[in-house]
Protein backbone atom coordinates (compact mmCIF):
# COMPACT_ATOMS: atom_id res chain seq x y z
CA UNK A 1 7.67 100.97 91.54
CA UNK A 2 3.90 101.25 90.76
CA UNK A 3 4.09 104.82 90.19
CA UNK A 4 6.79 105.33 87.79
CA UNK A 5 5.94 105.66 84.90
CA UNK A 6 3.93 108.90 85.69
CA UNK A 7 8.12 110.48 87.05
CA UNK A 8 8.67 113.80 84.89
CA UNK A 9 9.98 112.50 81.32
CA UNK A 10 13.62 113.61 81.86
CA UNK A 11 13.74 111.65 85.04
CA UNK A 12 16.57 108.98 84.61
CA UNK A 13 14.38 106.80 87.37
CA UNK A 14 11.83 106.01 85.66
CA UNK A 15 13.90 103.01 84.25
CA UNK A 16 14.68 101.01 88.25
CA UNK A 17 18.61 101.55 88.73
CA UNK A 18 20.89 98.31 88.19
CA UNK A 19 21.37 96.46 91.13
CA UNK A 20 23.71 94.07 90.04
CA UNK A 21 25.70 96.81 88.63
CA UNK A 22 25.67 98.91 91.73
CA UNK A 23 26.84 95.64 93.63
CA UNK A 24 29.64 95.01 91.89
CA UNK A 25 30.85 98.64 91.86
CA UNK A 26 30.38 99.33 95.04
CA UNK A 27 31.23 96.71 97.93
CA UNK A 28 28.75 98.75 100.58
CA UNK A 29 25.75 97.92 98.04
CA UNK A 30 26.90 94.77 98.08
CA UNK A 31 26.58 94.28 101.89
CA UNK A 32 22.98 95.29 101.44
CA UNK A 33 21.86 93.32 98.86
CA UNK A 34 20.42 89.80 98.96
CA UNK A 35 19.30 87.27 96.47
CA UNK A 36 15.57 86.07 95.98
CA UNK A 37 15.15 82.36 95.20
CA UNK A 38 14.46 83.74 91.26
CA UNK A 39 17.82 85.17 91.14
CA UNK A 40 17.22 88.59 91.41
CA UNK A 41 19.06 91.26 93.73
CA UNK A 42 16.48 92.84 96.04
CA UNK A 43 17.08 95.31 99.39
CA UNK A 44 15.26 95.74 102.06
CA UNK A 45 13.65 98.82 101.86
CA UNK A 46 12.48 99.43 104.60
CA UNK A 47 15.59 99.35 106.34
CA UNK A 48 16.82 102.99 107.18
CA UNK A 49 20.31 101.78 106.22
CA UNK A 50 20.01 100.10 103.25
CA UNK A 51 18.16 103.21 102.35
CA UNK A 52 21.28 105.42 103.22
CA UNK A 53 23.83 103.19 101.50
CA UNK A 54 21.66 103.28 98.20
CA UNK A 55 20.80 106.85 98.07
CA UNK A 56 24.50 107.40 98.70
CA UNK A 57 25.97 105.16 96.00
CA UNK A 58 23.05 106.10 93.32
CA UNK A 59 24.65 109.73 94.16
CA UNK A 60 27.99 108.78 93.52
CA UNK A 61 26.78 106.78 90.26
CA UNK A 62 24.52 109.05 88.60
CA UNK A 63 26.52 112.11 89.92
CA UNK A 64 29.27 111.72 91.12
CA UNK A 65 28.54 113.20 94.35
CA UNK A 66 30.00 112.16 97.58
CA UNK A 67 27.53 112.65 100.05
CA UNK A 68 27.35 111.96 104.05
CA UNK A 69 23.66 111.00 105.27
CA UNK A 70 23.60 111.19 109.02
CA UNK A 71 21.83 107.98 110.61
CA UNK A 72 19.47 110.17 112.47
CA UNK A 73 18.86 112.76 109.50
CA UNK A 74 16.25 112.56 106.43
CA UNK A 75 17.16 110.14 104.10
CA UNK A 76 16.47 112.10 100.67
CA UNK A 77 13.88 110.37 98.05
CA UNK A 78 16.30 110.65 94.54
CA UNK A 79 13.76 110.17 92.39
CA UNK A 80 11.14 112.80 93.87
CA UNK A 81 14.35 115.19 94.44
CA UNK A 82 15.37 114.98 90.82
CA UNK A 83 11.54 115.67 89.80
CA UNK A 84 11.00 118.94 91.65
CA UNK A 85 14.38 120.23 89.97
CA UNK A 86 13.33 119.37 86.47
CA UNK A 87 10.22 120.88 87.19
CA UNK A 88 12.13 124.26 87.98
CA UNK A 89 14.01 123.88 84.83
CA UNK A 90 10.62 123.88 82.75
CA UNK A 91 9.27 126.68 84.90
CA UNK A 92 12.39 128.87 83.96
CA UNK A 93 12.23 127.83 80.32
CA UNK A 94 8.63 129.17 79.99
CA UNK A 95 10.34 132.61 80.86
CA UNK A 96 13.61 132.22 78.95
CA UNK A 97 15.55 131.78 81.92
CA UNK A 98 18.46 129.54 80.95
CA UNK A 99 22.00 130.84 82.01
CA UNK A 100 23.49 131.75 85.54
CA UNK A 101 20.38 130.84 87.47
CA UNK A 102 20.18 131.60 90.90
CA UNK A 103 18.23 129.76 93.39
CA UNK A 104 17.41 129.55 96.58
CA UNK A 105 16.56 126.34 98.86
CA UNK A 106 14.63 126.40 101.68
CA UNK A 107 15.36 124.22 104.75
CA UNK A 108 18.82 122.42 102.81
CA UNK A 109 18.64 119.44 105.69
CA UNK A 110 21.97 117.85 106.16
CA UNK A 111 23.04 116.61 102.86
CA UNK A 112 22.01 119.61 101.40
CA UNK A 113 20.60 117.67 98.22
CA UNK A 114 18.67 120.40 95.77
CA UNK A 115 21.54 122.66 95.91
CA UNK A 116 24.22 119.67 95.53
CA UNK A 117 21.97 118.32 92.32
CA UNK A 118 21.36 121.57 91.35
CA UNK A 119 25.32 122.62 91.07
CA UNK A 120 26.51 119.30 90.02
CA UNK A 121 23.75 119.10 86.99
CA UNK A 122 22.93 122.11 85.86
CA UNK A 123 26.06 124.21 87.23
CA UNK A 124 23.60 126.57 88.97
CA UNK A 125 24.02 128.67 92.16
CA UNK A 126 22.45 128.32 94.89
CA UNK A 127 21.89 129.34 98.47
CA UNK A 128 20.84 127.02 101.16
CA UNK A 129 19.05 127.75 104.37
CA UNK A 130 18.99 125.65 107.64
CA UNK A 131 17.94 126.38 111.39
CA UNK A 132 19.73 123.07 112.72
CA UNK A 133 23.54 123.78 113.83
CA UNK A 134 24.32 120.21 113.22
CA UNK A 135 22.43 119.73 110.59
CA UNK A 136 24.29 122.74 108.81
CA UNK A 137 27.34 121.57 110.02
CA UNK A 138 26.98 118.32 107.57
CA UNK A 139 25.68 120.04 104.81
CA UNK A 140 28.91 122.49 104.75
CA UNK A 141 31.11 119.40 104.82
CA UNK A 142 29.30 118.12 102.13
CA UNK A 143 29.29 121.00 99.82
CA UNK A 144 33.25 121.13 100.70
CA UNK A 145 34.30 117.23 99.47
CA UNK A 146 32.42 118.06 96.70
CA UNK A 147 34.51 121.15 95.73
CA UNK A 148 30.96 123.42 95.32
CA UNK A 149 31.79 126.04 97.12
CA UNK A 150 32.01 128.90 94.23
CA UNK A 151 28.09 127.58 93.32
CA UNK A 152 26.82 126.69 96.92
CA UNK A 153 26.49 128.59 99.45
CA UNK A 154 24.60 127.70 103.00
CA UNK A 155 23.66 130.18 105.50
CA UNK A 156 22.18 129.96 109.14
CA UNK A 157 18.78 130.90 109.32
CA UNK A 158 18.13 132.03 113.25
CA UNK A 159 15.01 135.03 112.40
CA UNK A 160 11.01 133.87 112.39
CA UNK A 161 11.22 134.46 108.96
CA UNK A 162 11.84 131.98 105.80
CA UNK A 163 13.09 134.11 102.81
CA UNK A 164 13.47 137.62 104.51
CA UNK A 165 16.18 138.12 106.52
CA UNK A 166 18.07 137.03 103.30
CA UNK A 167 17.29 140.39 101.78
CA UNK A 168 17.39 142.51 105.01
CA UNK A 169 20.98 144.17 104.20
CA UNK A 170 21.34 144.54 100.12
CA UNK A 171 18.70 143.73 97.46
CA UNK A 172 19.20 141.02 95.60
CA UNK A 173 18.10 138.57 92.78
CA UNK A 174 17.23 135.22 92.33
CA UNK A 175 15.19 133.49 89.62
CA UNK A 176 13.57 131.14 92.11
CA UNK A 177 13.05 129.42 95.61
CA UNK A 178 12.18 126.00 96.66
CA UNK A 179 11.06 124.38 99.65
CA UNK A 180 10.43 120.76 101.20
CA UNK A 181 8.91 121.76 104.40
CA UNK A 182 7.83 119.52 107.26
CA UNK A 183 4.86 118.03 106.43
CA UNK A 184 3.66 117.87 110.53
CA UNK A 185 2.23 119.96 113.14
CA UNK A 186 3.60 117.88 116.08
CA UNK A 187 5.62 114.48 117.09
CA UNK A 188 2.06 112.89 118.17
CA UNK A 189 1.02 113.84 114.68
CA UNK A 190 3.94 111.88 113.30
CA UNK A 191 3.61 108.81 115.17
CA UNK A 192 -0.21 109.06 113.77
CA UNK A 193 0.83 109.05 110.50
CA UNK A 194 2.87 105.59 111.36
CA UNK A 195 -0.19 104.60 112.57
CA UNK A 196 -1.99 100.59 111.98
CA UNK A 197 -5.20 102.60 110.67
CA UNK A 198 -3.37 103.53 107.52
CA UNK A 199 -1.68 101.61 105.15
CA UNK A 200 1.94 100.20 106.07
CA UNK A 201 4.69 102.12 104.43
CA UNK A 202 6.84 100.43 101.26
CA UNK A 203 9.86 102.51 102.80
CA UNK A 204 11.50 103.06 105.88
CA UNK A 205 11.54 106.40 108.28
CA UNK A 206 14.09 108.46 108.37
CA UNK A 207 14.00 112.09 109.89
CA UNK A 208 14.53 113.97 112.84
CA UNK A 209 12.23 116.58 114.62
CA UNK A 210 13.65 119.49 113.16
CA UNK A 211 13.39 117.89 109.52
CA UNK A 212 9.67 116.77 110.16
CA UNK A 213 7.72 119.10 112.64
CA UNK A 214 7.29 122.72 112.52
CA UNK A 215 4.83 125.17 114.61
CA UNK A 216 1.17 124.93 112.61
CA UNK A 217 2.51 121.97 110.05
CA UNK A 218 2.71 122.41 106.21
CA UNK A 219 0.28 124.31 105.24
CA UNK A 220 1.25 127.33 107.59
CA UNK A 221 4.90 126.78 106.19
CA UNK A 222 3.79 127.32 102.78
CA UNK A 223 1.58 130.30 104.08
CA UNK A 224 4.57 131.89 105.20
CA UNK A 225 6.32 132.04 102.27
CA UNK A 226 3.22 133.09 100.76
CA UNK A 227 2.92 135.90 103.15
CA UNK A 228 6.44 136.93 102.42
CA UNK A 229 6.34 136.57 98.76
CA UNK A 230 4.22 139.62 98.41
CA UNK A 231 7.20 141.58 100.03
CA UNK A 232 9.87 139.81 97.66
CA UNK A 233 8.07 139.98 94.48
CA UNK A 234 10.78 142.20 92.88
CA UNK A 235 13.62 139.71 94.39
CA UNK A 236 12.49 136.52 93.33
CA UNK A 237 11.10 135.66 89.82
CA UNK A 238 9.88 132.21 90.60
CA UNK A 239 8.54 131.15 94.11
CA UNK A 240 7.89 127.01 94.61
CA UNK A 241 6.86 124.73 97.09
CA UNK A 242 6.66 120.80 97.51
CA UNK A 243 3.35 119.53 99.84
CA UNK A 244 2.91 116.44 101.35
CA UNK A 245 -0.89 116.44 102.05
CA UNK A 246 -3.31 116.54 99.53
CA UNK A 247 -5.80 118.95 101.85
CA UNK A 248 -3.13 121.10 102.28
CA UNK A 249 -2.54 121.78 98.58
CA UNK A 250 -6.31 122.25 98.12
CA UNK A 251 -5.96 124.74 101.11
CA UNK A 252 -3.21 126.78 99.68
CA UNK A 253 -4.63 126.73 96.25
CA UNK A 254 -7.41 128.59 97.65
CA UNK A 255 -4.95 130.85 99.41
CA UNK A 256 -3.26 132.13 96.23
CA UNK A 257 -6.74 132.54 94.39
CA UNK A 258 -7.97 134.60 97.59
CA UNK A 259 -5.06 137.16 97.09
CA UNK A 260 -5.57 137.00 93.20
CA UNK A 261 -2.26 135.30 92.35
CA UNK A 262 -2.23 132.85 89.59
CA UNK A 263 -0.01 129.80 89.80
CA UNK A 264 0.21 126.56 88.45
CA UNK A 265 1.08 122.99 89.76
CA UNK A 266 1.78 119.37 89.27
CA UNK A 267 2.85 116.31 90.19
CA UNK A 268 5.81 114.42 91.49
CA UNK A 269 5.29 110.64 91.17
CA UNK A 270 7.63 108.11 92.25
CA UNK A 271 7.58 104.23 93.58
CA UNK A 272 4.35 104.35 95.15
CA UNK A 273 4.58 108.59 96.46
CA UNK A 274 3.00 110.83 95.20
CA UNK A 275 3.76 114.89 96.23
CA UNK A 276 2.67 118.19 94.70
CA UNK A 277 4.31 120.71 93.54
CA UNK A 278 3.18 124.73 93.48
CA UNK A 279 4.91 127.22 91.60
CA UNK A 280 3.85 131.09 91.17
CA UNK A 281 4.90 134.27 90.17
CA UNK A 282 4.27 137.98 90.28
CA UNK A 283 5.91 138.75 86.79
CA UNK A 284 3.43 139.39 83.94
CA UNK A 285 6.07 138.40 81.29
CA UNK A 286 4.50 134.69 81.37
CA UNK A 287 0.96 133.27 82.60
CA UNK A 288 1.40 130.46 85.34
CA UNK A 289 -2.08 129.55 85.02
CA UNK A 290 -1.46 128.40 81.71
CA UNK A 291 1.06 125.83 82.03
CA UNK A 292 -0.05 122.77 81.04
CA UNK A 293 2.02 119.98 83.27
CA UNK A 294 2.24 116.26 82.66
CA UNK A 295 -0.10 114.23 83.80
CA UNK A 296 -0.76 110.69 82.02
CA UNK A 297 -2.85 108.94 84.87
CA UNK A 298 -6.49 108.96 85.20
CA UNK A 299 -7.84 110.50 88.81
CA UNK A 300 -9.60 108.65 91.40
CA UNK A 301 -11.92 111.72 92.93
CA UNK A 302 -13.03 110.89 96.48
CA UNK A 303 -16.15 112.64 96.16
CA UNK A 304 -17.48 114.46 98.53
CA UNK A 305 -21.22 114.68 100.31
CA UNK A 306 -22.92 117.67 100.50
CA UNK A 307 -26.06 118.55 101.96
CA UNK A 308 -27.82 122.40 102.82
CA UNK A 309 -28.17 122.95 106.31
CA UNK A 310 -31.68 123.94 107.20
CA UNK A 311 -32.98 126.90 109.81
CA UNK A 312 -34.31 125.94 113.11
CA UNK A 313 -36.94 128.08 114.50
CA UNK A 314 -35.68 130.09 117.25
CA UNK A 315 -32.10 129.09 116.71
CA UNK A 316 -29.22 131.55 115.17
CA UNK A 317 -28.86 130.70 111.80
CA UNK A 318 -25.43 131.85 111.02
CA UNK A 319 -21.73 131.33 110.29
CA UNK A 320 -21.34 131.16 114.48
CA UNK A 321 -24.58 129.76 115.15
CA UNK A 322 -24.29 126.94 112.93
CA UNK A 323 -20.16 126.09 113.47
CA UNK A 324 -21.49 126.07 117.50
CA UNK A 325 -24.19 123.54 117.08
CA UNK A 326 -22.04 121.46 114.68
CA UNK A 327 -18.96 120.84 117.45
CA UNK A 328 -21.84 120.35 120.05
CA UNK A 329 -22.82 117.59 117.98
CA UNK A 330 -19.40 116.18 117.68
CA UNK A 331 -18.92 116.37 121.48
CA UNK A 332 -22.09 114.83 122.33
CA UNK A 333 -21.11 111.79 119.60
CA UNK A 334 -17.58 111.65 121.08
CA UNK A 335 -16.01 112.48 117.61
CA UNK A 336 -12.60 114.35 118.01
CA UNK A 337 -12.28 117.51 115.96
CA UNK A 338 -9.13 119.91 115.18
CA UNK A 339 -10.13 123.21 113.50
CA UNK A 340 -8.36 123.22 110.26
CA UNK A 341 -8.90 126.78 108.52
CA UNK A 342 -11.72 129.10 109.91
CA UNK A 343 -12.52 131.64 107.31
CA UNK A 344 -14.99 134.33 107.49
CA UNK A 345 -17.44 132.20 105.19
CA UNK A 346 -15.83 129.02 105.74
CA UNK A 347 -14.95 126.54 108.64
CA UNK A 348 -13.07 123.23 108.06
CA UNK A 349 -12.78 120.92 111.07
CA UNK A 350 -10.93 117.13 110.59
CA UNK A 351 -12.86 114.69 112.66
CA UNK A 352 -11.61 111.24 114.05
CA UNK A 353 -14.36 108.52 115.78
CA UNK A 354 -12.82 105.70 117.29
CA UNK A 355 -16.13 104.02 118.00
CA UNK A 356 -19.07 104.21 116.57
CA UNK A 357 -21.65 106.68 118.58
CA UNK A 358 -23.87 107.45 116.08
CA UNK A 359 -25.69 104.17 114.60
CA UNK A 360 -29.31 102.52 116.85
CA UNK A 361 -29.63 105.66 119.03
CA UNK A 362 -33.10 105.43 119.86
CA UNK A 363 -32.01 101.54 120.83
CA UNK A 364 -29.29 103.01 123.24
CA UNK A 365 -31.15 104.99 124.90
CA UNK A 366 -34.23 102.75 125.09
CA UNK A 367 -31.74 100.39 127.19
CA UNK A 368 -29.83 102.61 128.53
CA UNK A 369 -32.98 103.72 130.18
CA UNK A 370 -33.79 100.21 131.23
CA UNK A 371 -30.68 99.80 132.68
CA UNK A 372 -31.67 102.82 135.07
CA UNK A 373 -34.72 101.30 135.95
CA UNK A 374 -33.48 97.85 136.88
CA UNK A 375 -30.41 99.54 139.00
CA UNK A 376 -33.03 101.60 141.06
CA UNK A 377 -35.00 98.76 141.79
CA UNK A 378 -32.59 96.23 142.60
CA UNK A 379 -31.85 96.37 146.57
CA UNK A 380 -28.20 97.22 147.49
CA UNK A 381 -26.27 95.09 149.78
CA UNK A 382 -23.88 96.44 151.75
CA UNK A 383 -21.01 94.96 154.04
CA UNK A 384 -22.42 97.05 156.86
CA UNK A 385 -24.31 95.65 159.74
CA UNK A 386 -26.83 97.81 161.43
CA UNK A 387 -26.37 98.16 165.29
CA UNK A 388 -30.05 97.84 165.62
CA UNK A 389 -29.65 94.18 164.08
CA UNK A 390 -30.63 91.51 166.61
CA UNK A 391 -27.74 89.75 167.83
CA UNK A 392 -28.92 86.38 166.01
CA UNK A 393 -28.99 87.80 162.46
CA UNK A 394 -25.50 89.35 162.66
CA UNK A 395 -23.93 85.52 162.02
CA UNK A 396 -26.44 85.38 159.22
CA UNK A 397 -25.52 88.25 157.26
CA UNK A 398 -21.80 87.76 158.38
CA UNK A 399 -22.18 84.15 156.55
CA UNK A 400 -23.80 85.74 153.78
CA UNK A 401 -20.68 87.96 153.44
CA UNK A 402 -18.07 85.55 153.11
CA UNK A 403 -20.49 83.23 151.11
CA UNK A 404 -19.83 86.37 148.33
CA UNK A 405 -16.67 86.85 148.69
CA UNK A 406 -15.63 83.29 147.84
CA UNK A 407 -17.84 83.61 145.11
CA UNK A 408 -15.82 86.43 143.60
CA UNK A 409 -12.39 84.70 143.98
CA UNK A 410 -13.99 81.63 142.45
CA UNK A 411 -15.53 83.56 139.70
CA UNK A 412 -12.05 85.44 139.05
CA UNK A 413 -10.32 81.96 139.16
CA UNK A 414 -12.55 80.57 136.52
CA UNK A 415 -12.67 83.82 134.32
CA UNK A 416 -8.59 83.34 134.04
CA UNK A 417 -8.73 79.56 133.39
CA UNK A 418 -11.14 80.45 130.55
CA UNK A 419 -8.94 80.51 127.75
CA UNK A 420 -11.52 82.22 125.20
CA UNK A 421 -12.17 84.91 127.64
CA UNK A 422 -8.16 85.36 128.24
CA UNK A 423 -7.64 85.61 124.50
CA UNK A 424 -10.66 88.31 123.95
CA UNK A 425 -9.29 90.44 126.85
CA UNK A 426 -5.95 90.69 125.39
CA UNK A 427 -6.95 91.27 122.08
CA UNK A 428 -9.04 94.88 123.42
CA UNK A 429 -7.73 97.78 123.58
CA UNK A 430 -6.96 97.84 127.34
CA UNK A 431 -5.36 94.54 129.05
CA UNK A 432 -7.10 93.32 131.76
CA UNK A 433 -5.02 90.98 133.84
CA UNK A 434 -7.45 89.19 137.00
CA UNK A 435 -5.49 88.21 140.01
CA UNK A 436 -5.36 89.05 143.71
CA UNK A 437 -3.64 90.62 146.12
CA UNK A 438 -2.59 89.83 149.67
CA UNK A 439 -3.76 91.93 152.25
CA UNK A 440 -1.00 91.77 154.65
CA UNK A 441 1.90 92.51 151.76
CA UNK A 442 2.68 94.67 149.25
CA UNK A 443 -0.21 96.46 147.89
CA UNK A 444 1.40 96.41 144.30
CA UNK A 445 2.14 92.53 144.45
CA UNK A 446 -0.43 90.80 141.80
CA UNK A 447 -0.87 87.14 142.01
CA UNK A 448 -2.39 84.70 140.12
CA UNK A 449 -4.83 82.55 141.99
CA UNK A 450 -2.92 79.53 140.56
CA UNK A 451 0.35 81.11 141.95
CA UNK A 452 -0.79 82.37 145.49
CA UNK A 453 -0.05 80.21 149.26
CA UNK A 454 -3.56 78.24 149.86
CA UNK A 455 -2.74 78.63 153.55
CA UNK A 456 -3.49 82.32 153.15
CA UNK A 457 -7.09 81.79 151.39
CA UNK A 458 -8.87 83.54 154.66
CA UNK A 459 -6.90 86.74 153.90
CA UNK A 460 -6.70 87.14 150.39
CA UNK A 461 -9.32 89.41 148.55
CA UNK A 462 -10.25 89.53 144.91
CA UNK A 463 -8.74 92.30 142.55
CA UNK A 464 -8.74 93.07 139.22
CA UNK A 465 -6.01 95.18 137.63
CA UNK A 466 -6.38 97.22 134.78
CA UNK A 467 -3.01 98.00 132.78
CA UNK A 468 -3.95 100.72 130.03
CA UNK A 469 -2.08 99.95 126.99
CA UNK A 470 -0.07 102.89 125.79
CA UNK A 471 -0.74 102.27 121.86
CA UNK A 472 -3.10 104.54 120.13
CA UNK A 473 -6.78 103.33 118.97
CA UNK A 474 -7.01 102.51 115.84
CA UNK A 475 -9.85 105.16 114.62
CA UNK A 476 -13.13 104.11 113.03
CA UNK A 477 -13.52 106.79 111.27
CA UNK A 478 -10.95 109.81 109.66
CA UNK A 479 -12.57 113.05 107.59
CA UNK A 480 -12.32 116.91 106.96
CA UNK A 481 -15.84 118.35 107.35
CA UNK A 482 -16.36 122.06 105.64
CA UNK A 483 -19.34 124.10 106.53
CA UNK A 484 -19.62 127.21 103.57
CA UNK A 485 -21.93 130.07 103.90
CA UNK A 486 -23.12 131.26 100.59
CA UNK A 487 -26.10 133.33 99.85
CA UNK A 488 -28.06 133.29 103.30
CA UNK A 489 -27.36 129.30 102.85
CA UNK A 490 -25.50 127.38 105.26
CA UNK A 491 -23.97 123.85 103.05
CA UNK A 492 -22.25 121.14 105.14
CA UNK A 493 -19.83 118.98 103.02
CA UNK A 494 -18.03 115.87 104.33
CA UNK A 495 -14.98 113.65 103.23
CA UNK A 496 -13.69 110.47 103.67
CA UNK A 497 -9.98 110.17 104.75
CA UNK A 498 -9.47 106.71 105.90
CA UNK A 499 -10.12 104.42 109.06
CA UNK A 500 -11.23 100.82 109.48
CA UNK A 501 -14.97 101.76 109.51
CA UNK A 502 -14.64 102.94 105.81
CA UNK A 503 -16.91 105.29 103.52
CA UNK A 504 -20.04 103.86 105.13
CA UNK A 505 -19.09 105.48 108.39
CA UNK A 506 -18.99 108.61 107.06
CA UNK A 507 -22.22 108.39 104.94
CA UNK A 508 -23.64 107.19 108.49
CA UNK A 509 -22.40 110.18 110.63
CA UNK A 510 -23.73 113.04 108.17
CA UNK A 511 -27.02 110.83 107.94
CA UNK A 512 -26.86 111.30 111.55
CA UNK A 513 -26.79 115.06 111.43
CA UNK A 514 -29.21 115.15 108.81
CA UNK A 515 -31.78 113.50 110.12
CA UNK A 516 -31.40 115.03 114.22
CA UNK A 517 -30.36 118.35 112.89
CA UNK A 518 -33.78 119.67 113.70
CA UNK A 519 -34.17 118.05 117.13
CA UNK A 520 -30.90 119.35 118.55
């Protein structure tokens, strides 16, 4: 719980919830629970389940809410739910907005939690909208055993749009929306998130595909209801969203100041999770900009390194020119790049290296060229025996040949007895098993030389088998590179995101661009 003390100040979490008291209240908490050799009562949290028994019973505690959580639906974060709708309730308070709110929730999710906290605390109304059948389906049954129906209401969301098609028949008000949209772009992008290159999560994952991924990710979620809160200005009086990614928040900030909309943000801390929240408004009657949120903790910049791109005689020197040569220079280092936002003075590109390319060129190619050498020197042997051979030779060479080849099968033998060897091989990223294979069976049948008859030595023939492993690298290197044009200058800017290389690794690959900028 490293983070709470930095919750919003009306947040009843930031005092840890009674275990012992939950356990003897409730006999499901109980089932959960264990005992740590000081005496304390601990869960595991990282079980989904224990997760969905205490989010249910803290519900019914601090609430009295009964609520159904699906085992293959989000299990919702109390503490960070309960901070985005106290933050709402000082937004409205700044413009005297106190009785028979209306709000709106974006994307209500099965157990339909804002507008159930929402109602139950505040006795607010609100509508909630899902594109899941199923997933509505709960969320009406859990508005019903709740009795909420006269403040909740839930409606099926089936157009492209997020807010719209609520006011396509009759104009209406509301004094705000909120939104927890999925934070990813696609299922690979959530098993990367899961990934051994980052940190191991304190909690355990919950969510399904609908919950978490959506076409373009977060940031072109919250762009949408950007896009469509210029065409509900008069509708809504307060638009908010919650984002996941820090880039993304510095994205969208940049959004609103490009359309000349002022906003504010903050915050939501809890256990060791941080989120952001964005809130703005078209209204004049109070300045969003203004706000002055909580915020008690000192920030830990992760600074950024910035150099000017120079001009290269006879090469373009321009927005296109210079993006071209950059991802050029990321292909030739084998550095994967995803175009993040491309702006007409402005290209952001996140870049992942799984090895490192870039350090002791000159020594690379210096053997590599060696290497060249020595292979177009050596002779090549080949299992083919020229007719023009005299007849005496032939039982030479054809010695020669099977001299080799028990060579190989000897050399294979001892390579899988060494135990040092065995041990490095597994531990790579691809698993290289060395066996053999019988000519005369199955072509798939891999033996160990240990394993295989020794009356069929003559016809047996050396093989190695290479078995990819399906887990993802674990990348060297992770970072969102910006190139700005400003004033006839062209700046590159890089930032480190993670990966076992660390900072250095990025200090290393714009050192590399700096310094072979010129010759490329």
């Amino acid at each position: 719980m490293a983070m709470n003390k930095y919750m919003h100040p009306r947040n009843i979490y930031k005092i840890p919830p009674d275990f012992k008291k939950l356990a003897d209240i409730y006999p499901q908490f109980s089932s959960i629970c264990r005992l740590d050799v000081t005496g304390k009562i601990t869960i595991d949290f990282k079980d989904p389940r224990v997760l969905r028994v205490l989010t249910a019973c803290l519900l019914k505690s601090d609430f009295d809410l009964d609520v159904s959580i699906p085992e293959d639906r989000l299990v919702p974060t109390l503490p960070l739910r309960l901070n985005y709708i106290l933050w709402i309730e000082d937004l409205l308070e700044t413009f005297d907005r106190t009785d028979n709110i209306k709000g709106i929730d974006i994307g209500t999710g099965a157990c339909a939690i804002y507008p159930l906290l929402a109602a139950k605390k505040n006795n607010w109304h609100m509508i909630g909208t899902e594109t899941d059948d199923e997933s509505l389906k709960i969320a009406n049954k859990n508005v019903k055993q709740n009795n909420l129906e006269g403040l909740i209401a839930l409606r099926k969301n089936q157009s492209k749009f997020t807010l719209k098609y609520l006011f396509l028949e009759k104009t209406l008000q509301y004094d705000f929306c909120m939104c927890n949209p999925p934070f990813y772009v696609s299922l690979q992008e959530v098993w990367e998130s899961r990934s051994p290159a980052r940190p191991p999560p304190k909690n355990g994952f919950t969510g399904s595909p609908q919950e978490l991924v959506t076409e373009g990710g977060e940031l072109q979620f919250c762009r949408q209801i950007l896009e469509e809160s210029q065409e509900l200005k008069d509708n809504i009086l307060i638009f908010t969203t919650m984002i996941g990614h820090k880039y993304n928040l510095k994205e969208f900030l940049l959004d609103l100041k490009a359309e000349g909309i002022k906003c504010t943000t903050t915050e939501f801390c809890q256990g060791r999770v941080t989120r952001w929240g964005v809130a703005w408004s078209y209204h004049n009657s109070c300045d969003l900009s203004k706000l002055v949120t909580v915020k008690d903790k000192t920030k830990k910049k992760n600074s950024q390194i910035t150099f000017v791109i120079p001009k290269v005689p006879d090469q373009s020197y321009t927005m296109e020119g210079v993006s071209n040569k950059l991802k050029y220079v990321f292909d030739d280092l084998k550095i994967q790049y995803k175009i993040i936002t491309k702006r007409k003075n402005e290209l952001c590109l996140n870049i992942i290296a799984y090895t490192n390319t870039w350090s002791n060129q000159r020594r690379k190619r210096r053997l590599q060229k060696q290497l060249d050498n020595e292979l177009l020197k050596k002779p090549k042997f080949d299992n083919i025996i020229n007719i023009d051979t005299p007849i005496e030779n032939k039982g030479i060479i054809e010695q020669s040949l099977e001299h080799h080849k028990k060579d190989d099968v000897q050399s294979n033998r001892d390579c899988y007895n060494n135990d040092s060897l065995r041990e490095k091989i597994e531990e790579s990223k691809k698993c290289i098993v060395f066996g053999t294979v019988e000519n005369n069976t199955d072509e798939d049948a891999i033996k160990r030389p240990d394993d295989r008859p020794k009356d069929n030595a003559s016809n047996i023939t050396s093989e190695i088998k290479i078995i990819e492993n399906t887990s993802k690298p674990i990348p060297l290197s992770q970072a969102i590179v910006k190139i700005n044009w400003k004033e006839d200058l062209c700046s590159l800017s890089i930032e480190y995101l993670g990966g076992t290389g660390g900072k250095e690794s990025v200090h290393q690959i714009l050192q590399f661009i700096k310094n072979n900028w010129n010759k490329l």
